[in-house]
C-alpha atoms as a PDB file:
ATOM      1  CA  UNK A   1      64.954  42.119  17.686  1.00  0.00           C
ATOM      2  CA  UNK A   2      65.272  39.457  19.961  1.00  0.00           C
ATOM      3  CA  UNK A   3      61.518  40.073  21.692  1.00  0.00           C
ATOM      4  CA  UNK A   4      59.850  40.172  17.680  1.00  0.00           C
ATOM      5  CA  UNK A   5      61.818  36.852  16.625  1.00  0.00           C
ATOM      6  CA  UNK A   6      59.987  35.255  20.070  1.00  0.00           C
ATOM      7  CA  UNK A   7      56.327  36.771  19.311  1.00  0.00           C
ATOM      8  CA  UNK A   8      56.486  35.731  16.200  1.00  0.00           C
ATOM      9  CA  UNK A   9      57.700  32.259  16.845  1.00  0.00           C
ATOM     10  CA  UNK A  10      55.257  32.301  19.514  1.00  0.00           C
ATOM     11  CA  UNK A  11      52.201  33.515  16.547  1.00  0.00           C
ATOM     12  CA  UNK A  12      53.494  30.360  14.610  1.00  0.00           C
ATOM     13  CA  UNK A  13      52.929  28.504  17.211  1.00  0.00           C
ATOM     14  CA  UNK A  14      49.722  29.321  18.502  1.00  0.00           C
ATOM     15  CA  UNK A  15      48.366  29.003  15.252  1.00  0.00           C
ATOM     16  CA  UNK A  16      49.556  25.710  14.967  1.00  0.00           C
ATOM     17  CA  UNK A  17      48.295  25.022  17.969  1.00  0.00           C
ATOM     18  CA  UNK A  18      44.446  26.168  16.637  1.00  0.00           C
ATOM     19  CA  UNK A  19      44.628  24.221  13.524  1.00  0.00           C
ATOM     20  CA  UNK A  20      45.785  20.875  15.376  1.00  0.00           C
ATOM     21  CA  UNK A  21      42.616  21.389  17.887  1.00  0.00           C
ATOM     22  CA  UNK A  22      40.204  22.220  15.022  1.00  0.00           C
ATOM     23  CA  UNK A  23      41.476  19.547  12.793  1.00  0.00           C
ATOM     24  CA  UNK A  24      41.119  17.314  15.942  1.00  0.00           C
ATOM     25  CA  UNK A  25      37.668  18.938  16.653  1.00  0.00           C
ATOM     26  CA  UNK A  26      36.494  17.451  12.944  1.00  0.00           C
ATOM     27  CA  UNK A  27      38.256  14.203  12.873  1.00  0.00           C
ATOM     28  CA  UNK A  28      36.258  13.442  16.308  1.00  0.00           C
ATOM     29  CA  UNK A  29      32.877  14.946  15.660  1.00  0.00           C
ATOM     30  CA  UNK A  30      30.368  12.087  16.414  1.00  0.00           C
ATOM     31  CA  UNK A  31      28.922  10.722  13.550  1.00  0.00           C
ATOM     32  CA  UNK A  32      24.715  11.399  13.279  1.00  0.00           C
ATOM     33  CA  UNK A  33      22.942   9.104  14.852  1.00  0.00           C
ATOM     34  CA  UNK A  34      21.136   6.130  12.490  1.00  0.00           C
ATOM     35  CA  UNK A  35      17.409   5.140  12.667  1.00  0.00           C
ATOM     36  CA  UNK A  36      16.950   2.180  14.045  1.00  0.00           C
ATOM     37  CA  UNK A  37      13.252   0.682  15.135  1.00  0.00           C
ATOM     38  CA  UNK A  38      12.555  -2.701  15.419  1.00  0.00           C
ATOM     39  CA  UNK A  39       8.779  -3.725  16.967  1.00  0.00           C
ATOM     40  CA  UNK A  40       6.600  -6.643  16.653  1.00  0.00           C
ATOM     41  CA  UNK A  41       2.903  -5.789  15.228  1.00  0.00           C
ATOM     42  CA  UNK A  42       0.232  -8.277  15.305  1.00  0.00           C
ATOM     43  CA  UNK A  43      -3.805  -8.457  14.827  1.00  0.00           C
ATOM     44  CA  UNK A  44      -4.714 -11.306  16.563  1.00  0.00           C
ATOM     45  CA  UNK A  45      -8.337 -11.210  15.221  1.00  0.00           C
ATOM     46  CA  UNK A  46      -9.231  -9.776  11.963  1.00  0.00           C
ATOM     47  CA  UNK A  47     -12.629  -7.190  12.524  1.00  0.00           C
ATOM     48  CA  UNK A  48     -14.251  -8.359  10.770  1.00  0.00           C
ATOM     49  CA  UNK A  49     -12.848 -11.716   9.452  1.00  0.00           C
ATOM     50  CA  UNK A  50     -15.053 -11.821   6.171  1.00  0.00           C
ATOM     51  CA  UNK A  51     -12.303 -11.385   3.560  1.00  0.00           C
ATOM     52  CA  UNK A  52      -8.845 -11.941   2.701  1.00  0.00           C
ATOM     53  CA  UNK A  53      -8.319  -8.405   3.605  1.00  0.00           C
ATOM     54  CA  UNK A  54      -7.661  -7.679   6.872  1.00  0.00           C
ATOM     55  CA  UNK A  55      -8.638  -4.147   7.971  1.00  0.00           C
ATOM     56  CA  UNK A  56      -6.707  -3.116  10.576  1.00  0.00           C
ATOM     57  CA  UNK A  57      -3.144  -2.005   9.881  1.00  0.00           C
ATOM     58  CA  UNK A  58      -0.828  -1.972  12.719  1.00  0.00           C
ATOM     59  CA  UNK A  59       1.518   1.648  13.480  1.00  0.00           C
ATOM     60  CA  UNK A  60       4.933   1.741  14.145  1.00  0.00           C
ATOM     61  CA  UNK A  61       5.752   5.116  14.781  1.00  0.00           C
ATOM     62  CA  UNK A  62       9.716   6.698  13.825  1.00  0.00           C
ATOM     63  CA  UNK A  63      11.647  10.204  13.776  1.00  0.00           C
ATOM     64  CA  UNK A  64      14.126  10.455  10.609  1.00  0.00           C
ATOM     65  CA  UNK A  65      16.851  12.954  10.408  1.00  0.00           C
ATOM     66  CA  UNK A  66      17.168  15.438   7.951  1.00  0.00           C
ATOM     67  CA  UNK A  67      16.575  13.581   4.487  1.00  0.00           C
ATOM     68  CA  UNK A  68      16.959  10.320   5.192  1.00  0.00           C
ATOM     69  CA  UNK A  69      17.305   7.069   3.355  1.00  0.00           C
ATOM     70  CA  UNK A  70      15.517   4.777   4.798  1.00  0.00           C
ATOM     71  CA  UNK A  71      14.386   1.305   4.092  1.00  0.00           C
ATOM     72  CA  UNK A  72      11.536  -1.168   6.214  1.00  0.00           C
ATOM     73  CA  UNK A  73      11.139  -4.591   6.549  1.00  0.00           C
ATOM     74  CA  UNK A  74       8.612  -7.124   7.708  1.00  0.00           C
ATOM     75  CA  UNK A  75       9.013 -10.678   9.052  1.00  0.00           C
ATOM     76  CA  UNK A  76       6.184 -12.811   8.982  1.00  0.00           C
ATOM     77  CA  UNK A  77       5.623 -14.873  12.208  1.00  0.00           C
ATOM     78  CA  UNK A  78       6.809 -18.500  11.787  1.00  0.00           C
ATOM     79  CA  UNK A  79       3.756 -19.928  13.226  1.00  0.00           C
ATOM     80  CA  UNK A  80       1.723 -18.614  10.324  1.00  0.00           C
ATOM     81  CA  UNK A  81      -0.051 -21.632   8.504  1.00  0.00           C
ATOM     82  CA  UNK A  82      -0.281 -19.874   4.675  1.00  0.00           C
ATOM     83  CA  UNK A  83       1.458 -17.070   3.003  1.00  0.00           C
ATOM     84  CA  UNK A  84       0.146 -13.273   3.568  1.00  0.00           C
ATOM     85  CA  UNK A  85       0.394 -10.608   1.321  1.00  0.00           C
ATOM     86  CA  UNK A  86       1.614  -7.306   2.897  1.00  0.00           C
ATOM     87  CA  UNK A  87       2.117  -3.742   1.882  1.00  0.00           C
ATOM     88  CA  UNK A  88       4.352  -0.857   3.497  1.00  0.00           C
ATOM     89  CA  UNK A  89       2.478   2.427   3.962  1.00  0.00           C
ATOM     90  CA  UNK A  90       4.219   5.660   5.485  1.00  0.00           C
ATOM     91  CA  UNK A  91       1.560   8.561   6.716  1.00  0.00           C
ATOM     92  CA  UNK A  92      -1.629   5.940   5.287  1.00  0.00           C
ATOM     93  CA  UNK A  93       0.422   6.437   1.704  1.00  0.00           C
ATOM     94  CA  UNK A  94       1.705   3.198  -0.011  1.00  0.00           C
ATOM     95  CA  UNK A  95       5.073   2.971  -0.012  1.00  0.00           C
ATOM     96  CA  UNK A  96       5.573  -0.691  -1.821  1.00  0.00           C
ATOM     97  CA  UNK A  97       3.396  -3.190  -3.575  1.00  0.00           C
ATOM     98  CA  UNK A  98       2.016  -6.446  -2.435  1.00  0.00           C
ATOM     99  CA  UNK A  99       4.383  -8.238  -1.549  1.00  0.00           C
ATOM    100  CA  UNK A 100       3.971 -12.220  -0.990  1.00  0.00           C
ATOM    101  CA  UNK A 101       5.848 -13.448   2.930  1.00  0.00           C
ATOM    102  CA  UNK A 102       5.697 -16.955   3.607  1.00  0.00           C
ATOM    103  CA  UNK A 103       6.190 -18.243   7.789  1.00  0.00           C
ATOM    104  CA  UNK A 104       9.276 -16.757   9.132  1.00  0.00           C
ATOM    105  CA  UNK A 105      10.260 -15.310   5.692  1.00  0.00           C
ATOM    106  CA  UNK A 106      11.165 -11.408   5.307  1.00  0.00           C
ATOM    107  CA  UNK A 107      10.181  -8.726   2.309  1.00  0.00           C
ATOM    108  CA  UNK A 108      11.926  -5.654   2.002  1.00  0.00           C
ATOM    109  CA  UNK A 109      10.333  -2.306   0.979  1.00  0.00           C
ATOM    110  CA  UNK A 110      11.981   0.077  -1.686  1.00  0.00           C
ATOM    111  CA  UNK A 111      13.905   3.245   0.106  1.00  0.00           C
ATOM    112  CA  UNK A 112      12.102   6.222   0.800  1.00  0.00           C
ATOM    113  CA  UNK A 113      13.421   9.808   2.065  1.00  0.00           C
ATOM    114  CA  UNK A 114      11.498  10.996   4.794  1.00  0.00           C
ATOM    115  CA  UNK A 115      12.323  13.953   7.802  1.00  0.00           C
ATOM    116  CA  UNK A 116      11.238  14.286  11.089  1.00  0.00           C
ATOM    117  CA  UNK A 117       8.434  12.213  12.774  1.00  0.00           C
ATOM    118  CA  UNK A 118       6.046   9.719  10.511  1.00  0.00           C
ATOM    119  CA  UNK A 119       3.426   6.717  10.595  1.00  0.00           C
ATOM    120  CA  UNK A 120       4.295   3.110   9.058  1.00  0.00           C
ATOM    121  CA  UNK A 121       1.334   0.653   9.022  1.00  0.00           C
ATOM    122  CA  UNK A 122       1.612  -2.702   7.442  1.00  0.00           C
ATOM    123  CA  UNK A 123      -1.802  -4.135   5.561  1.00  0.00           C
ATOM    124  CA  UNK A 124      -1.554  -7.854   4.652  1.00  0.00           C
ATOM    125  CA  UNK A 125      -3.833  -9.664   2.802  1.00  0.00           C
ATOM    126  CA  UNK A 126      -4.279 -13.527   3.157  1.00  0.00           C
ATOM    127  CA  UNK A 127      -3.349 -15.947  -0.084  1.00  0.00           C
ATOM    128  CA  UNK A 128      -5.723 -19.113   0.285  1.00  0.00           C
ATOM    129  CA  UNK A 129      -3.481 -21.810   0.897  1.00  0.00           C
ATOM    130  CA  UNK A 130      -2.460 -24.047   3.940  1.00  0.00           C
ATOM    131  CA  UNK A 131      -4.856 -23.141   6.606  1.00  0.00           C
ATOM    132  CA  UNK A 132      -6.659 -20.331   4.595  1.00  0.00           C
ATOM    133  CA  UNK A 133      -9.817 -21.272   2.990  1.00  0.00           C
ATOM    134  CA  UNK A 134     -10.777 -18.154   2.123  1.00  0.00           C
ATOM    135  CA  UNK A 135     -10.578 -15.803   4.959  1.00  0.00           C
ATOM    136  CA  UNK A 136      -7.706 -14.124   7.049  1.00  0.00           C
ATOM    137  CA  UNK A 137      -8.226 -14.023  10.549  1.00  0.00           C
ATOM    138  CA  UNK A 138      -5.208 -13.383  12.083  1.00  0.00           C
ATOM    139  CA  UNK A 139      -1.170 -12.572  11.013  1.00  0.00           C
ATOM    140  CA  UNK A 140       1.599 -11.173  12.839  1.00  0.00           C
ATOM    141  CA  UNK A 141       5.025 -10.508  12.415  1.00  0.00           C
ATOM    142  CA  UNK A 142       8.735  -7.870  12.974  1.00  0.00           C
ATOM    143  CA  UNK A 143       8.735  -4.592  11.391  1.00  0.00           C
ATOM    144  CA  UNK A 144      12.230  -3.761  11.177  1.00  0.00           C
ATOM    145  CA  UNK A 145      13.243   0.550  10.203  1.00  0.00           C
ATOM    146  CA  UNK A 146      16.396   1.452   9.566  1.00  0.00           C
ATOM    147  CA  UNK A 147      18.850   4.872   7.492  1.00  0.00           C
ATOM    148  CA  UNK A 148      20.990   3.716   4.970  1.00  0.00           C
ATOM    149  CA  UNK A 149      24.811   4.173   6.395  1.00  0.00           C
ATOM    150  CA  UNK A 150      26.125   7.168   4.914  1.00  0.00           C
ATOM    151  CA  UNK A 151      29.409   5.722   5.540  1.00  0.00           C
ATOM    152  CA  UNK A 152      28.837   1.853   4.601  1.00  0.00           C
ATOM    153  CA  UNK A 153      26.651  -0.086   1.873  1.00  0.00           C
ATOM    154  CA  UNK A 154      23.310  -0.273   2.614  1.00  0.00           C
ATOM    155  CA  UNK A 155      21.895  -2.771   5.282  1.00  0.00           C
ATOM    156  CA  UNK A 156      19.604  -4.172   3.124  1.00  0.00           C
ATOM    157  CA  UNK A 157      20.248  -3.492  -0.442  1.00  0.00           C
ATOM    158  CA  UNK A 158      17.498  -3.407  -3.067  1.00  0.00           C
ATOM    159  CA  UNK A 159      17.272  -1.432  -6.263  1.00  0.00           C
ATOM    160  CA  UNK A 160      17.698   2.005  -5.491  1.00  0.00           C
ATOM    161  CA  UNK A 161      14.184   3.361  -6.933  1.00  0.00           C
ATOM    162  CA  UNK A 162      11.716   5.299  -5.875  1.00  0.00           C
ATOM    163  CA  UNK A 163       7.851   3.133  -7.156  1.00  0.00           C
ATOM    164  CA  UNK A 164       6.502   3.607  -9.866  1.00  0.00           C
ATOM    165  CA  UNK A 165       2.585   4.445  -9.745  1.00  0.00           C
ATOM    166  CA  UNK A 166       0.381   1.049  -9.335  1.00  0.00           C
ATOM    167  CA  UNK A 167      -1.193  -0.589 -12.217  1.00  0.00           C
ATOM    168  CA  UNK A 168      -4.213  -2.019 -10.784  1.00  0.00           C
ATOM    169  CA  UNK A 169      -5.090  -5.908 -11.724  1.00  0.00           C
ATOM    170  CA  UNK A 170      -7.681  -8.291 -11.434  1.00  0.00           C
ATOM    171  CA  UNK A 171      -8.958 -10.393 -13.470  1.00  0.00           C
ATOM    172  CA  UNK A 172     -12.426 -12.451 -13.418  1.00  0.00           C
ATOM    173  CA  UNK A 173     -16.029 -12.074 -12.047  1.00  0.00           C
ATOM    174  CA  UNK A 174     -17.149  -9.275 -10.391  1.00  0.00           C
ATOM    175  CA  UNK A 175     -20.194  -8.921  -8.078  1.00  0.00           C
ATOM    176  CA  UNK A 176     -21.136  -5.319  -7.524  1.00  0.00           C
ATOM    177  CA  UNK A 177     -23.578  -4.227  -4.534  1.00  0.00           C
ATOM    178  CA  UNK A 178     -25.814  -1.421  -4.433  1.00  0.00           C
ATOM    179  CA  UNK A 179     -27.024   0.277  -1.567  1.00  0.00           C
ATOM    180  CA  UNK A 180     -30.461  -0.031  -2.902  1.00  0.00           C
ATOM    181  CA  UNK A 181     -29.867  -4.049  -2.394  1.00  0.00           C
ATOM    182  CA  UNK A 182     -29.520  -4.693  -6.032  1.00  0.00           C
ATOM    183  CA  UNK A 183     -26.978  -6.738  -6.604  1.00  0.00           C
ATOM    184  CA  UNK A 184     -25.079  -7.036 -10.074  1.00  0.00           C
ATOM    185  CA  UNK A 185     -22.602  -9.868 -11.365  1.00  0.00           C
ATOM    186  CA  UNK A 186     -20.315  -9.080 -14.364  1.00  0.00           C
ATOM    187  CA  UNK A 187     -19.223 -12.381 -16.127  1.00  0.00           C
ATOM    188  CA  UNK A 188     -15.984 -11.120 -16.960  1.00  0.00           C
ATOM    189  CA  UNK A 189     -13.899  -8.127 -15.857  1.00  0.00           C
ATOM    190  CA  UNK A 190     -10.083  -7.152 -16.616  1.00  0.00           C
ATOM    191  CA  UNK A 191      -7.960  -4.562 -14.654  1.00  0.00           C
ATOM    192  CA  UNK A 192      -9.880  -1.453 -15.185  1.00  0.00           C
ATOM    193  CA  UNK A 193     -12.547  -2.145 -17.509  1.00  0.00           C
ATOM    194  CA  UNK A 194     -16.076  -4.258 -17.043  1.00  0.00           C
ATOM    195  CA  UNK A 195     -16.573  -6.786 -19.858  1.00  0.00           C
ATOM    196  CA  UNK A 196     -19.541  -8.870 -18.741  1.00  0.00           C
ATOM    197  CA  UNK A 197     -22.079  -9.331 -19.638  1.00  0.00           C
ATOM    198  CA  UNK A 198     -23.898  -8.454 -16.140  1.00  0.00           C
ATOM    199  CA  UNK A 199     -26.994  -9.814 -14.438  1.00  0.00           C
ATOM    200  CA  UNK A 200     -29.579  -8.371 -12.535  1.00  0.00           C
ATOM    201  CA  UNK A 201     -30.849  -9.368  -8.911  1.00  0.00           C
ATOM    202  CA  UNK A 202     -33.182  -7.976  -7.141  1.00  0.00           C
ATOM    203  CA  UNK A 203     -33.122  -7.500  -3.407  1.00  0.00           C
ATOM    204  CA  UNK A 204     -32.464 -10.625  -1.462  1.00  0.00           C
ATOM    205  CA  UNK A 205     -33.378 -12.742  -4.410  1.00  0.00           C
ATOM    206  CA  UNK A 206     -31.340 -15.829  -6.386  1.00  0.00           C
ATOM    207  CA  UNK A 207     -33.009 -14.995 -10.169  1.00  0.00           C
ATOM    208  CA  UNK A 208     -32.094 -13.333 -12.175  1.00  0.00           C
ATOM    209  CA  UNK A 209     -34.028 -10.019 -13.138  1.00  0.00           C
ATOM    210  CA  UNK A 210     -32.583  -8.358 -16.197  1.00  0.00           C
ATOM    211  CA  UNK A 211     -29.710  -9.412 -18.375  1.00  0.00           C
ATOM    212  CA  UNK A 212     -26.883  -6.202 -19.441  1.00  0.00           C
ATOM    213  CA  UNK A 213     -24.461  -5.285 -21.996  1.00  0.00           C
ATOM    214  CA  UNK A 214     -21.337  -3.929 -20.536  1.00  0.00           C
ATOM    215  CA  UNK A 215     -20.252  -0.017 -22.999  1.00  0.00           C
ATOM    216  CA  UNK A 216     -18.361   2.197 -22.968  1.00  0.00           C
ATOM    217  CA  UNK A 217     -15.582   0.642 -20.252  1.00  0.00           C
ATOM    218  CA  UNK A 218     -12.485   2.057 -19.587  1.00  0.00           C
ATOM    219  CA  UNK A 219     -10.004   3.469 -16.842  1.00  0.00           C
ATOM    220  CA  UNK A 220      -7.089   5.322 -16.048  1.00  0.00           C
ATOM    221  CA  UNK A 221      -4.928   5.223 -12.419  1.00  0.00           C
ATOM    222  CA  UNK A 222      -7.461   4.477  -9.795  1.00  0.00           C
ATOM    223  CA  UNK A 223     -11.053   5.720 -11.669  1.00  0.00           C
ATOM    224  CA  UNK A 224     -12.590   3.943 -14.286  1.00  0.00           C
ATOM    225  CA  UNK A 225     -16.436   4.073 -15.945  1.00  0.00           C
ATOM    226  CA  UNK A 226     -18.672   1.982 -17.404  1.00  0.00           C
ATOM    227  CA  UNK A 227     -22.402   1.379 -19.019  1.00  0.00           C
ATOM    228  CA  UNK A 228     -24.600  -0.973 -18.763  1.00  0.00           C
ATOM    229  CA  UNK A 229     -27.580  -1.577 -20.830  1.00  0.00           C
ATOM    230  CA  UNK A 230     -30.054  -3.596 -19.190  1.00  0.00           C
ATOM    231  CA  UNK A 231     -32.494  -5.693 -20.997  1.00  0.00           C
ATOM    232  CA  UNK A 232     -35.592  -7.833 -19.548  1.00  0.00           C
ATOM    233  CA  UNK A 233     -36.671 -11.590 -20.429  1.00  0.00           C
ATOM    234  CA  UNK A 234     -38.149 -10.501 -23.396  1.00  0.00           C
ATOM    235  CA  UNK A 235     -35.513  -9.294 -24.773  1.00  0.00           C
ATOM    236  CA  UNK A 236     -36.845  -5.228 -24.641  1.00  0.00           C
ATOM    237  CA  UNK A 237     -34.797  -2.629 -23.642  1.00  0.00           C
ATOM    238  CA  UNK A 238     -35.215  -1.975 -19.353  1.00  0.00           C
ATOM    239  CA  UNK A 239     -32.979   0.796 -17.913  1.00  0.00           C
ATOM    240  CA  UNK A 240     -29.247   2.233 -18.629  1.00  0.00           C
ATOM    241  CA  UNK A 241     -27.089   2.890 -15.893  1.00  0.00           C
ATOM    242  CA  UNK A 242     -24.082   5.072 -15.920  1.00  0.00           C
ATOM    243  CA  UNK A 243     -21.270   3.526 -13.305  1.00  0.00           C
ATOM    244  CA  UNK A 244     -18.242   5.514 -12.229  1.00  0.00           C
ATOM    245  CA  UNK A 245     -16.057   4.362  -9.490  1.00  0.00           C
ATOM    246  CA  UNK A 246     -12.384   4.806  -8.162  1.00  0.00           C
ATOM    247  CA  UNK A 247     -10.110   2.243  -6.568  1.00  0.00           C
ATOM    248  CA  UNK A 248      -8.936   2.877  -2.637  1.00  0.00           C
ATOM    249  CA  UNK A 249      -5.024   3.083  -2.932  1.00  0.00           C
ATOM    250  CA  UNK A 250      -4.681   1.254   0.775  1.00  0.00           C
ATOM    251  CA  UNK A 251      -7.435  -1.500   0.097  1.00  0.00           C
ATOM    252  CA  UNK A 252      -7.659  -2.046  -3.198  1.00  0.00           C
ATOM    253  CA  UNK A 253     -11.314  -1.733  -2.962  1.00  0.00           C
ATOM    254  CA  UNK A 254     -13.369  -0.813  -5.669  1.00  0.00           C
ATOM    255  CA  UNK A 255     -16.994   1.743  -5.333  1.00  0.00           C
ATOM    256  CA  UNK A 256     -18.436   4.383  -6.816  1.00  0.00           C
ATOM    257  CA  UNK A 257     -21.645   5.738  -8.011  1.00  0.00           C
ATOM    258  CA  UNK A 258     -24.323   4.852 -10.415  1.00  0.00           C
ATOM    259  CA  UNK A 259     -27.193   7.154 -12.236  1.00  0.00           C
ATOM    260  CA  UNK A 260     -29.793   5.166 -14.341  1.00  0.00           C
ATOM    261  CA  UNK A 261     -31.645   6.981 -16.873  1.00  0.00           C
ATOM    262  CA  UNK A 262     -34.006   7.907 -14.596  1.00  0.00           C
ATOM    263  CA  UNK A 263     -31.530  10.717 -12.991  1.00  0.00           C
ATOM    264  CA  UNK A 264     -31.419   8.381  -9.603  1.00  0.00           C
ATOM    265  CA  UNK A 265     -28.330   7.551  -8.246  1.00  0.00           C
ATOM    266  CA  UNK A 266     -26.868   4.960  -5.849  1.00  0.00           C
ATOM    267  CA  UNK A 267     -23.833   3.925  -4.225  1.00  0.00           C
ATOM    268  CA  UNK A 268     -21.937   0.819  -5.345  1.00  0.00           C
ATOM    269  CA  UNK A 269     -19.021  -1.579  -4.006  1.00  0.00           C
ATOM    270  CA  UNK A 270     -17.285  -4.351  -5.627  1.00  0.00           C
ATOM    271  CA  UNK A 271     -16.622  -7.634  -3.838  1.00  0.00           C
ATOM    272  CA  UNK A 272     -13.633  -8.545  -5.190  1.00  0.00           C
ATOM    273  CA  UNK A 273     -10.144  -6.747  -4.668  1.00  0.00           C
ATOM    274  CA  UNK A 274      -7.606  -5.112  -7.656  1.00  0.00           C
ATOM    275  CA  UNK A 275      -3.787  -6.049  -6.699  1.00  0.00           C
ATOM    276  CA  UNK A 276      -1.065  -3.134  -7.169  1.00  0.00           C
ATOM    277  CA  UNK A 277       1.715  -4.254  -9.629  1.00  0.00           C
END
């Protein structure tokens, strides 16, 4: 009786013994480890400097865990003479809208969830101002990626939302190019839809050709369509042409296509550039 008393103190204990170095086990399992990145990015010369957009977008290159929450940032160099606009992108997908940085001043992106190993770029776009007449050359800055704590508040707290779809804006003149060297100014345009009325150039010249009538204009997302119904200095009826067109999500460029009622077709770019809001 004596020897089963013992074993099963002994059981007791051992068993004890396991839970304490289990419990123990948990209570001092490292935590995962956080993403952290921090890099500097810079284009020192815009290629080609023609625009306010620049088109090179810098790469900084991170590994997430499993579903994480994670959140970028961007400061803008302090020796900047004008305000930039950038925009976050993760895998050449926009991850934020444009988002105005002053010298030495930081914007934030919304959080994303992201796994394993991705892309972030940073596009800017230059805000005439200062030293900007017109064009961005150059910009520079601190891309900054870190996981929200699981543990702790957030490092950087914003609105916890995921972005809603852009609603492309611009407002004003637009100058259309063809590839056939036409060249077509609208009076008036608004967000998605052509308003004019539109002129006619010819190739390489300064007078106007035909006069249009802007029908039929209208767009949804990124695409959009419009006609115009060209008329000459008489006042007699010329051509139609048929424009359709989508708007690059990482630009905010506008081209398409064109058929007159002829059946040909041409390319077509706009100028100007549509903001994401």
């Amino acid at each position: 009786m004596v020897s089963v008393k013992f074993a099963r103190r002994h059981r007791r204990v051992a068993t004890g013994m396991m839970t304490g170095i289990l419990t123990t086990a948990l209570v001092l399992a490292p935590p995962a480890a956080a993403l952290h990145v921090e890099q500097y990015i810079e284009v020192p010369q815009c290629q080609p400097a023609t625009s306010q957009v620049c088109p090179q977008s810098p790469e900084v290159r991170f590994t997430a865990g499993q579903n994480d929450r994670i959140q970028a940032q961007f400061t803008a160099n302090a020796n900047h003479c004008s305000d930039i606009l950038v925009r976050f992108n993760v895998d050449n997908y926009p991850q934020s809208e444009w988002l105005r940085v002053g010298p030495g001043q930081t914007v934030t992106s919304p959080f994303f969830d992201r796994s394993g190993e991705h892309v972030l770029s940073v596009t800017a776009q230059g805000v005439e101002g200062g030293c900007n007449t017109g064009v961005l050359n150059a910009w520079g800055g601190t891309v900054r990626i870190d996981s929200v704590d699981v543990v702790g508040p957030a490092p950087h707290p914003v609105a916890d939302s995921t972005p809603a779809p852009c609603s492309w804006r611009y407002s004003g003149g637009v100058v259309i190019d063809q590839d056939n060297g036409i060249r077509v100014d609208l009076d008036q345009w608004h967000d998605l839809t052509a308003m004019g009325p539109a002129h006619l150039y010819a190739p390489g010249s300064t007078v106007q050709s035909n006069r249009g009538e802007v029908i039929g204009a209208g767009g949804e997302g990124t695409n959009l369509s419009f006609t115009i119904v060209w008329y000459d200095k008489q006042g007699g009826h010329a051509e139609t042409n048929d424009y359709t067109g989508s708007i690059d999500p990482q630009w905010g460029t506008l081209g398409g296509t064109t058929v007159n009622n002829a059946g040909v077709t041409n390319h077509w770019s706009a100028q100007e550039h549509w903001m994401c809001t």
